[in-house]
Each structure stands twice: as structure tokens, then as C-alpha cells.
N, C-alpha and C. Protein backbone atom coordinates (compact mmCIF):
# COMPACT_ATOMS: atom_id res chain seq x y z
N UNK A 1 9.52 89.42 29.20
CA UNK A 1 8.42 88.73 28.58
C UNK A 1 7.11 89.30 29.11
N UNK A 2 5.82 89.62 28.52
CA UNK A 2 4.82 89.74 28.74
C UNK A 2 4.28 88.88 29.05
N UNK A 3 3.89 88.87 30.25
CA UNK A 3 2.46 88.60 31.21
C UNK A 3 1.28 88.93 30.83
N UNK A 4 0.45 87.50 30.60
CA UNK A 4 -1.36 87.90 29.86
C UNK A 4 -1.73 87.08 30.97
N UNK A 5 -3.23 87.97 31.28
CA UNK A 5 -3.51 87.22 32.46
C UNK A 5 -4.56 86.70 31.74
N UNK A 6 -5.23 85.77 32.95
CA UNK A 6 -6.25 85.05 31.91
C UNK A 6 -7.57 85.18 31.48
N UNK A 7 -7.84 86.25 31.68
CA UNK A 7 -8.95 86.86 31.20
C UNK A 7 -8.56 87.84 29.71
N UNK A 8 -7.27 87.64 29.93
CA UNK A 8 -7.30 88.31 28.51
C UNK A 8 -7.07 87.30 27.35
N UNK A 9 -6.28 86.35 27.73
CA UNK A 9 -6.09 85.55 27.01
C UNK A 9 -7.44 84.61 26.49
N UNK A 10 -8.33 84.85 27.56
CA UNK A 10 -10.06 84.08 26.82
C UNK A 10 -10.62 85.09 26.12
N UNK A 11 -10.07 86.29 25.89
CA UNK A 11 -10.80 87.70 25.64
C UNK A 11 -10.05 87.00 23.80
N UNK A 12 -8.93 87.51 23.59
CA UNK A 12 -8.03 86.90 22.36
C UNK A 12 -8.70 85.73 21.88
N UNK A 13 -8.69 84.18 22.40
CA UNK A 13 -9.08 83.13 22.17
C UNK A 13 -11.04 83.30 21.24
N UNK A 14 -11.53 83.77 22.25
CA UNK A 14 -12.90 84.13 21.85
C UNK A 14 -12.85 85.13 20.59
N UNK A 15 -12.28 86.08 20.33
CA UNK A 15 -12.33 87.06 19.53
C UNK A 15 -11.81 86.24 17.99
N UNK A 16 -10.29 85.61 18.27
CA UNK A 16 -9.85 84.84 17.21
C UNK A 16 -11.10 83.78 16.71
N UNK A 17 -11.77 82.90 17.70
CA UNK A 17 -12.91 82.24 17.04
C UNK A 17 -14.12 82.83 16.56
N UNK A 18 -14.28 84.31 16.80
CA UNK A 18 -15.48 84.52 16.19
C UNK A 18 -14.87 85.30 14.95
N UNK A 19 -13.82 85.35 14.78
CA UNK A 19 -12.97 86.25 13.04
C UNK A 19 -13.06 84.64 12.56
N UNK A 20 -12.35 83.69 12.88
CA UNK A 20 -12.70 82.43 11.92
C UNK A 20 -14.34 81.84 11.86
N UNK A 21 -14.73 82.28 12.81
CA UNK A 21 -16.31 81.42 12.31
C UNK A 21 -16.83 82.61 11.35
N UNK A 22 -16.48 83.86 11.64
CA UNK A 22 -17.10 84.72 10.53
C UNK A 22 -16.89 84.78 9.31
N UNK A 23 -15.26 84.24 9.12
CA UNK A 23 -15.05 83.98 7.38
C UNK A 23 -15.33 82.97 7.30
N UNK A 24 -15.17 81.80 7.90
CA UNK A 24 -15.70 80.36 7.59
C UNK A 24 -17.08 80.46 6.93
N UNK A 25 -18.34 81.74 7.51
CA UNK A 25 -19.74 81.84 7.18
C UNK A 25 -19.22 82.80 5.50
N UNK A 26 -18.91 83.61 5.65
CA UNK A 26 -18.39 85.14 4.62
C UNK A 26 -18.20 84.07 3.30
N UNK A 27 -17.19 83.25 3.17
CA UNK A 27 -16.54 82.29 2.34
C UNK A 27 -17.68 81.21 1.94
N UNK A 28 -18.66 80.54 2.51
CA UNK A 28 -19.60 79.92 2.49
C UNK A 28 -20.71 80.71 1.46
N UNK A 29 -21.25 81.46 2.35
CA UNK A 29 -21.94 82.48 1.39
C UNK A 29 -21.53 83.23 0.02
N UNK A 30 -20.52 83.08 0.30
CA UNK A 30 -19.81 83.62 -1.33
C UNK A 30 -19.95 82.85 -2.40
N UNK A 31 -19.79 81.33 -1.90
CA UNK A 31 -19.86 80.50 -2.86
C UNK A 31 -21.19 80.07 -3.02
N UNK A 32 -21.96 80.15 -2.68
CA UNK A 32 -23.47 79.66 -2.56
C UNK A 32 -23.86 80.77 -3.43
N UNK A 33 -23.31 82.33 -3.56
CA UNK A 33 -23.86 82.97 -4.55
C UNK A 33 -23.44 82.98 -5.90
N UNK A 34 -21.91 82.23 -5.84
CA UNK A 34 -21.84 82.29 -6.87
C UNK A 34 -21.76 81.03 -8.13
N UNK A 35 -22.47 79.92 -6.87
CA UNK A 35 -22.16 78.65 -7.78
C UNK A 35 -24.08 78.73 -8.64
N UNK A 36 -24.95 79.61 -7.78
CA UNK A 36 -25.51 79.79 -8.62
C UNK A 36 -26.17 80.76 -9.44
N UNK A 37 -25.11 81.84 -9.80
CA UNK A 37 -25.08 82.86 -10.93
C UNK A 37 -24.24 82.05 -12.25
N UNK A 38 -23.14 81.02 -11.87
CA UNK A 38 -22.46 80.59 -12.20
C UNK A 38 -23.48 79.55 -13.57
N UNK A 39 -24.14 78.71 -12.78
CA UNK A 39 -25.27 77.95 -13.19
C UNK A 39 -26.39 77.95 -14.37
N UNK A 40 -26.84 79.55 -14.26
CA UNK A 40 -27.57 80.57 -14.80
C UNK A 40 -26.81 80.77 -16.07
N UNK A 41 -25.38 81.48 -16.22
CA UNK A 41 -24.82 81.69 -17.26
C UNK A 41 -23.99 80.87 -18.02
N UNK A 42 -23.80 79.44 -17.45
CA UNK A 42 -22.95 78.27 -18.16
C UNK A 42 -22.41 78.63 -19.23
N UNK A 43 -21.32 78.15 -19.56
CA UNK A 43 -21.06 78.38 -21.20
C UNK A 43 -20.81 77.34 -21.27
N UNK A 44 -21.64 75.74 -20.64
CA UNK A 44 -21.40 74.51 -21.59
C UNK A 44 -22.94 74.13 -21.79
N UNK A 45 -22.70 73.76 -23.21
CA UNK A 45 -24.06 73.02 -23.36
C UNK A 45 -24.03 71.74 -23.38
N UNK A 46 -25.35 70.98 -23.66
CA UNK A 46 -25.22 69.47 -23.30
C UNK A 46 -26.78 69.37 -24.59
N UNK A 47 -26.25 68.31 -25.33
CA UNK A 47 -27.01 68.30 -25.70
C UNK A 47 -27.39 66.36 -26.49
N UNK A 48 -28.31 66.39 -26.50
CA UNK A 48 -28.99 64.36 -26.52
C UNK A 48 -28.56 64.32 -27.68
N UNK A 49 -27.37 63.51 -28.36
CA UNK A 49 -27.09 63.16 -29.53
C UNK A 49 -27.91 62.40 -30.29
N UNK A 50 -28.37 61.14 -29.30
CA UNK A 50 -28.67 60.00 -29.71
C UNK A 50 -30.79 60.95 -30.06
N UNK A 51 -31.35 61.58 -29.39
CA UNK A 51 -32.51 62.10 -29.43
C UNK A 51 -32.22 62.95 -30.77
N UNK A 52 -31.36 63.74 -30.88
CA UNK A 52 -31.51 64.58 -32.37
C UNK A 52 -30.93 63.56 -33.66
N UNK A 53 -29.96 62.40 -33.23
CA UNK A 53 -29.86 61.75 -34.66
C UNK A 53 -31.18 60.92 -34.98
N UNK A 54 -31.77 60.63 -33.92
CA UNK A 54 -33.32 59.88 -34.15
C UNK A 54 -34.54 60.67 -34.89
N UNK A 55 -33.91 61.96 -34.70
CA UNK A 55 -35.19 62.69 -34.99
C UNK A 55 -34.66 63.78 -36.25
N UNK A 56 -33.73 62.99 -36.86
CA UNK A 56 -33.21 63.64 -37.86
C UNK A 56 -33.55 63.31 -39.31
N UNK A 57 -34.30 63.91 -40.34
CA UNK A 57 -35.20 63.64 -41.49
C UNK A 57 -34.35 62.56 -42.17
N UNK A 58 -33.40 63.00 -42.62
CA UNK A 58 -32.42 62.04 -43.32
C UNK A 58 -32.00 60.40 -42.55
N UNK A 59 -32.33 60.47 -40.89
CA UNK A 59 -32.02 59.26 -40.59
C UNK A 59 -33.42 57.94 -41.09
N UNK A 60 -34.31 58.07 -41.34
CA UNK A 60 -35.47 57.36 -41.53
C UNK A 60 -35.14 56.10 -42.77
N UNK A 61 -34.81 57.15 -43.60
CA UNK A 61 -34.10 56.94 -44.77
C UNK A 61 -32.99 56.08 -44.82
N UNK A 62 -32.20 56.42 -44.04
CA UNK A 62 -30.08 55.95 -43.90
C UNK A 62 -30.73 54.74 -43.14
N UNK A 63 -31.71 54.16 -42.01
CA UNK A 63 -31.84 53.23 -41.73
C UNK A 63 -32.83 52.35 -42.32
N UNK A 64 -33.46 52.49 -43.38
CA UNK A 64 -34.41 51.60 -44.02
C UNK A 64 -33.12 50.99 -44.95
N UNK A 65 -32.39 51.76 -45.67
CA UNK A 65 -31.50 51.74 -46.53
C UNK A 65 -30.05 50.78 -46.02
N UNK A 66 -29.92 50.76 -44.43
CA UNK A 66 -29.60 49.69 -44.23
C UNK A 66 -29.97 48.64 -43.77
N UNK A 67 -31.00 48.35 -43.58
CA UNK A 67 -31.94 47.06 -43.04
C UNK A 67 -31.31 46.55 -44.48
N UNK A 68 -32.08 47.48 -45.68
CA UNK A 68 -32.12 46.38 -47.36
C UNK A 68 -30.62 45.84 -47.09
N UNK A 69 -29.29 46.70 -46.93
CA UNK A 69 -28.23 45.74 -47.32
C UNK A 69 -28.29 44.78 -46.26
N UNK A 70 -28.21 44.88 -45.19
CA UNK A 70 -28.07 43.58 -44.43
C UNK A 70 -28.90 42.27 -45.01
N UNK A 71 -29.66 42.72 -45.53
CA UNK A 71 -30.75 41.35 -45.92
C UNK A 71 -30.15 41.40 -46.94
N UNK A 72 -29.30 42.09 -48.17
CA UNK A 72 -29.19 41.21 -48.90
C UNK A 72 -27.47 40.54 -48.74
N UNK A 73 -27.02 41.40 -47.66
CA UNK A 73 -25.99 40.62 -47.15
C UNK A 73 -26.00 39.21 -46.48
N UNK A 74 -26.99 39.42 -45.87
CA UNK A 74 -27.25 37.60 -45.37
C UNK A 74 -27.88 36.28 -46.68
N UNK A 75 -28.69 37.08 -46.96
CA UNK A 75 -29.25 36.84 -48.42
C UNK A 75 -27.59 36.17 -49.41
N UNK A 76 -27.03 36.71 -49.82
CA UNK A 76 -25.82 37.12 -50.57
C UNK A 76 -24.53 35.93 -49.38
N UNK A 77 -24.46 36.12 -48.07
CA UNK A 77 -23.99 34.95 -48.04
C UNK A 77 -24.74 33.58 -47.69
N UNK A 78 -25.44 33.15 -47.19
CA UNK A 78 -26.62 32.19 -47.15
C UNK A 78 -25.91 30.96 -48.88
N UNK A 79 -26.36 31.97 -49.96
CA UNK A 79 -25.73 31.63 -51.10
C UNK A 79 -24.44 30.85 -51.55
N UNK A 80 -23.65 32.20 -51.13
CA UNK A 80 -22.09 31.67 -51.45
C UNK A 80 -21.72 31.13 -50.20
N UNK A 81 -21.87 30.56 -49.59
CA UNK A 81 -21.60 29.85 -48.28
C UNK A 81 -22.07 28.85 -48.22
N UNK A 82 -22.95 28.11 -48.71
CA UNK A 82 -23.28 26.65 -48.53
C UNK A 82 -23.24 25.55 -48.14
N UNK A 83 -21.82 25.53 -48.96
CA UNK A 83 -20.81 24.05 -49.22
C UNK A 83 -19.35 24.84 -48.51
N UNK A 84 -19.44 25.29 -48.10
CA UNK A 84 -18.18 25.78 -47.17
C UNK A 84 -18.22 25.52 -46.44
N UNK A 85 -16.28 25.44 -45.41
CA UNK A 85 -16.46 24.41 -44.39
C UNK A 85 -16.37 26.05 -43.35
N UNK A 86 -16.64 25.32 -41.78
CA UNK A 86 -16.69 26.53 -41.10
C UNK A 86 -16.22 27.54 -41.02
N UNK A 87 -14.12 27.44 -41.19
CA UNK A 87 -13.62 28.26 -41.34
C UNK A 87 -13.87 29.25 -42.62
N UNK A 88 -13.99 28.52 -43.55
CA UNK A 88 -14.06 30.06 -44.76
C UNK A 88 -15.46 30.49 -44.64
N UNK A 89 -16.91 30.25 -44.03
CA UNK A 89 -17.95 30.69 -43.77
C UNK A 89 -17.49 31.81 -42.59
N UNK A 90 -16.34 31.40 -41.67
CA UNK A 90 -16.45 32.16 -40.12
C UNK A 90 -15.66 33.97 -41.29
N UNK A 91 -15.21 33.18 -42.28
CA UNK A 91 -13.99 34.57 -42.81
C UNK A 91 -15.16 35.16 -43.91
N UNK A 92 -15.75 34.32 -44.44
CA UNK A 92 -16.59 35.19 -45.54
C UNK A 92 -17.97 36.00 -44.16
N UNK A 93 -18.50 35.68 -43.18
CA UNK A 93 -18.66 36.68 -42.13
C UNK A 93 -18.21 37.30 -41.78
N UNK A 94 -17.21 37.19 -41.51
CA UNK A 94 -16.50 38.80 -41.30
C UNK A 94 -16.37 39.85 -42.10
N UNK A 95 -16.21 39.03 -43.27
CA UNK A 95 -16.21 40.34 -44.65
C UNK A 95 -17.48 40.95 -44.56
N UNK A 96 -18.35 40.13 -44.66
CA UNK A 96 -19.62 40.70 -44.60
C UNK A 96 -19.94 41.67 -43.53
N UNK A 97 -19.43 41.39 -42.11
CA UNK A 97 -19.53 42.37 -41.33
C UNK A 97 -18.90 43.62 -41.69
N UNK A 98 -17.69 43.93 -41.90
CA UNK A 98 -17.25 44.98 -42.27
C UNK A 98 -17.46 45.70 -43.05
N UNK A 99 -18.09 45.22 -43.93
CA UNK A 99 -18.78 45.48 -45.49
C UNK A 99 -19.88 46.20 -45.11
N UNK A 100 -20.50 45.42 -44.13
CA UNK A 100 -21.94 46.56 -43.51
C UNK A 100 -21.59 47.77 -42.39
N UNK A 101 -20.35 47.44 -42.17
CA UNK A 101 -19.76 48.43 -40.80
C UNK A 101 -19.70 49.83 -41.42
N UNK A 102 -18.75 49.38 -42.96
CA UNK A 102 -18.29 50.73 -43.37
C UNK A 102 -19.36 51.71 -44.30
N UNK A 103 -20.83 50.58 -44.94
CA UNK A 103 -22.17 51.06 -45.34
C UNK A 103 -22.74 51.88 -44.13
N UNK A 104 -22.79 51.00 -43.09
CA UNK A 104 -23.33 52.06 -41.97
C UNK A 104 -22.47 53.59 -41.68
N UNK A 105 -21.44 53.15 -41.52
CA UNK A 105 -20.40 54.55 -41.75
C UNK A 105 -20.63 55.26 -42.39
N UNK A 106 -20.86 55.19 -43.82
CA UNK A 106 -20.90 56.00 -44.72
C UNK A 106 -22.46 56.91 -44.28
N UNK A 107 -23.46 55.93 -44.53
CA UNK A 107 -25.01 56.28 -44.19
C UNK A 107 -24.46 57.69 -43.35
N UNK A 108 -24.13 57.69 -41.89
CA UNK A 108 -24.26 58.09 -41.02
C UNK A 108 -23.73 59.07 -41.14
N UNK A 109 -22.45 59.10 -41.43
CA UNK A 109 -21.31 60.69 -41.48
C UNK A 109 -21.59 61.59 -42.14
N UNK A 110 -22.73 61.79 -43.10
CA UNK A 110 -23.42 62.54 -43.65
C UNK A 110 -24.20 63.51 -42.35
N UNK A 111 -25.07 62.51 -42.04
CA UNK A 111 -26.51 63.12 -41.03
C UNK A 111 -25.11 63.77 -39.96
N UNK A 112 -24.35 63.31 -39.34
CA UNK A 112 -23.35 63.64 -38.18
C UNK A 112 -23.31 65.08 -38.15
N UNK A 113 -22.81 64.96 -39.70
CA UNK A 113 -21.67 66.58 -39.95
C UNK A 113 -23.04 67.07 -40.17
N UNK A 114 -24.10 67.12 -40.36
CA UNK A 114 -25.27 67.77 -40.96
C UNK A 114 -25.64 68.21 -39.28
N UNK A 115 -25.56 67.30 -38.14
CA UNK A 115 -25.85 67.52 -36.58
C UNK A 115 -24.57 68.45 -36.07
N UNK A 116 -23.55 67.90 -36.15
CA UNK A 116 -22.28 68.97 -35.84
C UNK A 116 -22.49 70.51 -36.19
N UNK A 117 -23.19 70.45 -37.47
CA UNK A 117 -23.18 72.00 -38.16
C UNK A 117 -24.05 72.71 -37.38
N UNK A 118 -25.07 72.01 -37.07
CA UNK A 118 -26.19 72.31 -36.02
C UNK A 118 -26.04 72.96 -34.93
N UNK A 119 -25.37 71.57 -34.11
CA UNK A 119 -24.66 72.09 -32.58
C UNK A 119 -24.05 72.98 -32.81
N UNK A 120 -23.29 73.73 -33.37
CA UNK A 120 -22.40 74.82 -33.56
C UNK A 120 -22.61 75.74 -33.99
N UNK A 121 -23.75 75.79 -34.82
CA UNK A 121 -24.83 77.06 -35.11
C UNK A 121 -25.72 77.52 -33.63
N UNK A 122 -26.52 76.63 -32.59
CA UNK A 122 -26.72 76.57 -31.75
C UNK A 122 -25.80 77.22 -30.90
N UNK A 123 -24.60 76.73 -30.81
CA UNK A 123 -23.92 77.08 -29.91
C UNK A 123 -23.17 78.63 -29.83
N UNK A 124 -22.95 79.27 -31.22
CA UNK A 124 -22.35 79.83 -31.05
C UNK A 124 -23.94 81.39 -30.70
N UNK A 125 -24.90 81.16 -31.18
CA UNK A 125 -25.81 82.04 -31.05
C UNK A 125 -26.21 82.33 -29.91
N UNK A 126 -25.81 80.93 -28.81
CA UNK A 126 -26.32 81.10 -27.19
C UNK A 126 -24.89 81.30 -26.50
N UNK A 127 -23.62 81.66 -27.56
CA UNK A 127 -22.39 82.08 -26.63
C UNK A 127 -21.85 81.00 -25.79
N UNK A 128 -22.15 79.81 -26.04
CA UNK A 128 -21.55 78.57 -25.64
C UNK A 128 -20.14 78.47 -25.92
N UNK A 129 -18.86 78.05 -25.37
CA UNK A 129 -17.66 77.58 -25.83
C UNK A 129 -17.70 76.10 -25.38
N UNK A 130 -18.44 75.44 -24.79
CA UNK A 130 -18.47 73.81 -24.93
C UNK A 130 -19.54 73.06 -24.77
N UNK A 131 -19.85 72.05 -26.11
CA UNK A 131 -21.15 71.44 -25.95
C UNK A 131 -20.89 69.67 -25.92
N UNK A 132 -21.57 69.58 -24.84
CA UNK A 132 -20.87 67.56 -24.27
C UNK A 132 -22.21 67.20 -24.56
N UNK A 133 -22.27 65.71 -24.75
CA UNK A 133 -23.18 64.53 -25.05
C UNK A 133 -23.94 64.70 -23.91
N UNK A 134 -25.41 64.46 -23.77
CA UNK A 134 -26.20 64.36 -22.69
C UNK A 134 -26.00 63.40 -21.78
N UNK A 135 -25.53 61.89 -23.06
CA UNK A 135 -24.94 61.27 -21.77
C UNK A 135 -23.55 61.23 -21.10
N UNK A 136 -23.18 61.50 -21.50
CA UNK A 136 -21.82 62.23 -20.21
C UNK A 136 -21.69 63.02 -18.88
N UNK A 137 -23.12 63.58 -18.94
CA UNK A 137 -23.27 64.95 -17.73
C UNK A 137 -23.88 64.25 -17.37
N UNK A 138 -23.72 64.50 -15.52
CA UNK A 138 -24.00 64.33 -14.72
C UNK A 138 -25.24 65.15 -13.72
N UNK A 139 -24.81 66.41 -14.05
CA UNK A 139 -25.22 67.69 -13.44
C UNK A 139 -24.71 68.59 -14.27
N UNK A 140 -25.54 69.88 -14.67
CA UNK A 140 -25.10 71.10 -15.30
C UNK A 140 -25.34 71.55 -16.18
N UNK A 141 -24.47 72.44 -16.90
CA UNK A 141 -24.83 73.02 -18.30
C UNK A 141 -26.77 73.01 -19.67
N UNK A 142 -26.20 73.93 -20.19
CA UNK A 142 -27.31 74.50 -20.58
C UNK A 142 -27.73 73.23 -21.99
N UNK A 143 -29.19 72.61 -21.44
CA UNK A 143 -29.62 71.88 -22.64
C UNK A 143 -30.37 72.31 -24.30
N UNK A 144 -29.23 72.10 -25.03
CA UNK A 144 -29.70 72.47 -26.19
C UNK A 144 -30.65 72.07 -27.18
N UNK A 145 -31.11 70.64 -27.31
CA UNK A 145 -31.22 69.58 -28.08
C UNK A 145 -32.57 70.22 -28.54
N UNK A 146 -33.62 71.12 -27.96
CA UNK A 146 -34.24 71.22 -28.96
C UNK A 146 -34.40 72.01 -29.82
N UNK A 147 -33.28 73.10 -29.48
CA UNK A 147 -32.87 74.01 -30.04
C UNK A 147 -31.90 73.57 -31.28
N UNK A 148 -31.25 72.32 -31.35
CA UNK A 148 -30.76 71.50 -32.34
C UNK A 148 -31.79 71.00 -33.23
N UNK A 149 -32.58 70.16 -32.70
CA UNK A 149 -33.88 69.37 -33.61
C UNK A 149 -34.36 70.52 -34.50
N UNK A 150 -34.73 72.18 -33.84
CA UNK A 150 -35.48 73.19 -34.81
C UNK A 150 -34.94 72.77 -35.93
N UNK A 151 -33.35 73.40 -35.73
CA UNK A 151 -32.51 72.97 -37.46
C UNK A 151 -33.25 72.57 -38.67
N UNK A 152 -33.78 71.58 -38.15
CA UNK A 152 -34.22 70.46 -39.01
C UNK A 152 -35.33 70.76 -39.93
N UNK A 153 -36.01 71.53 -39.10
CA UNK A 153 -37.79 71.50 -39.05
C UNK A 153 -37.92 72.18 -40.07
């Protein structure tokens, strides 16, 4: 068996801790350069849904257009509801709700796919492969939204 005396063995000990503190630093620095080159070239975008459907020509319109039905939905039951007892008033509300759920639906899925076409024109010109809701992110990726709104203009 080999005999290390102990000066060599602090010679080893010391040497082994300065090879791990040096990649511990090497590995550190690596990532510090590359989380932000990484940053710089994102390929996700993020972009304010709720800011470009607000600021979308056609929405001004789709929501005046439903204010009128709701009023004449309340309007319309107010009417046929009168002399009804709670329960068929609580069921002729609900119809009515749904009735305006699937008006609003309709309104909307127009302007959507008209914003979808957008984001994806956007996206594919800045080489994006994923674009998330603004509110979902936390931190990161490249903001598109006004590069969406141009679309419009």
C-alpha cells in the first residue's frame, strides 16, 4: 500500500478544491452568458390580447351592437315575464342568458380569427415558433402587441 504523507495529501486536497471551485465559477459564467444571448433571441412572443381586441376597429361596433341586444333582451323579458311565477321567470332568464352568450360569441369570433391571423403574420415575420397571452408571462419573451395593433391601422 502507498504511503502519502501529509503534506501531500493537503497538496491533493487543495488542488482538488481549486479544480471544483474553478468549474463551479467556468459553469456559472457559462450560464450567465448564455441565459442572456438566450433572452435577446427568444422565439416566444407574448403578446396583450385583451389590449389588441380593445383596440380593434371592428370591436367598437360588436360592442355597441351588444349593449342594443341586451336591452332589448331585458326589455323583451320585463314583458313576457310579468305574471310569471319565479320559477318560469328564473328559466325564461336563463334562456335569455344564453341567447346573449352565444350573440356575444358570434360578435367576437369574427374580430378573434381576424387577431389570430395577425399574431401569426407577426409571428412568423419575427421567426417566432410561440406566442402566449401577456397575461400568462411572468418574465420573458419578445412583446408583440404593437406590432399586432399595426395590422389594423
Amino acid at each position: 500500500m502507498v504511503k502519502l504523507q501529509k503534506t501531500q495529501v493537503k497538496i491533493f486536497c487543495v488542488a482538488l478544491a481549486l479544480v471544483f471551485i474553478g468549474s463551479v465559477v467556468a459553469l456559472g459564467l457559462s450560464q450567465l452568458g448564455t441565459s442572456t444571448a438566450s433572452a435577446a433571441s427568444s422565439s416566444v412572443g407574448v403578446v396583450d390580447y385583451r389590449k389588441v381586441m380593445m383596440s380593434h376597429p371592428d370591436y367598437a361596433s360588436a360592442s355597441n351592437e351588444m349593449q342594443k341586444a341586451m336591452q332589448e333582451a331585458q326589455m323583451r323579458f320585463e314583458a313576457d315575464n310579468a305574471n310569471k311565477s319565479d320559477e318560469e321567470k328564473a328559466k325564461a332568464m336563463q334562456q335569455a342568458q344564453m341567447e346573449l352568450q352565444q350573440k356575444e360569441q358570434d360578435l367576437i369570433s369574427g374580430i378573434q380569427k381576424k387577431i389570430d391571423d395577425a399574431v401569426k403574420q407577426v409571428a412568423e415575420a419575427k421567426g417566432l415558433s410561440v406566442v402566449i397571452d401577456k397575461s400568462a408571462v411572468v418574465y420573458g419573451g419578445q412583446d408583440i402587441t404593437d406590432d399586432v395593433m399595426k395590422k389594423f391601422k
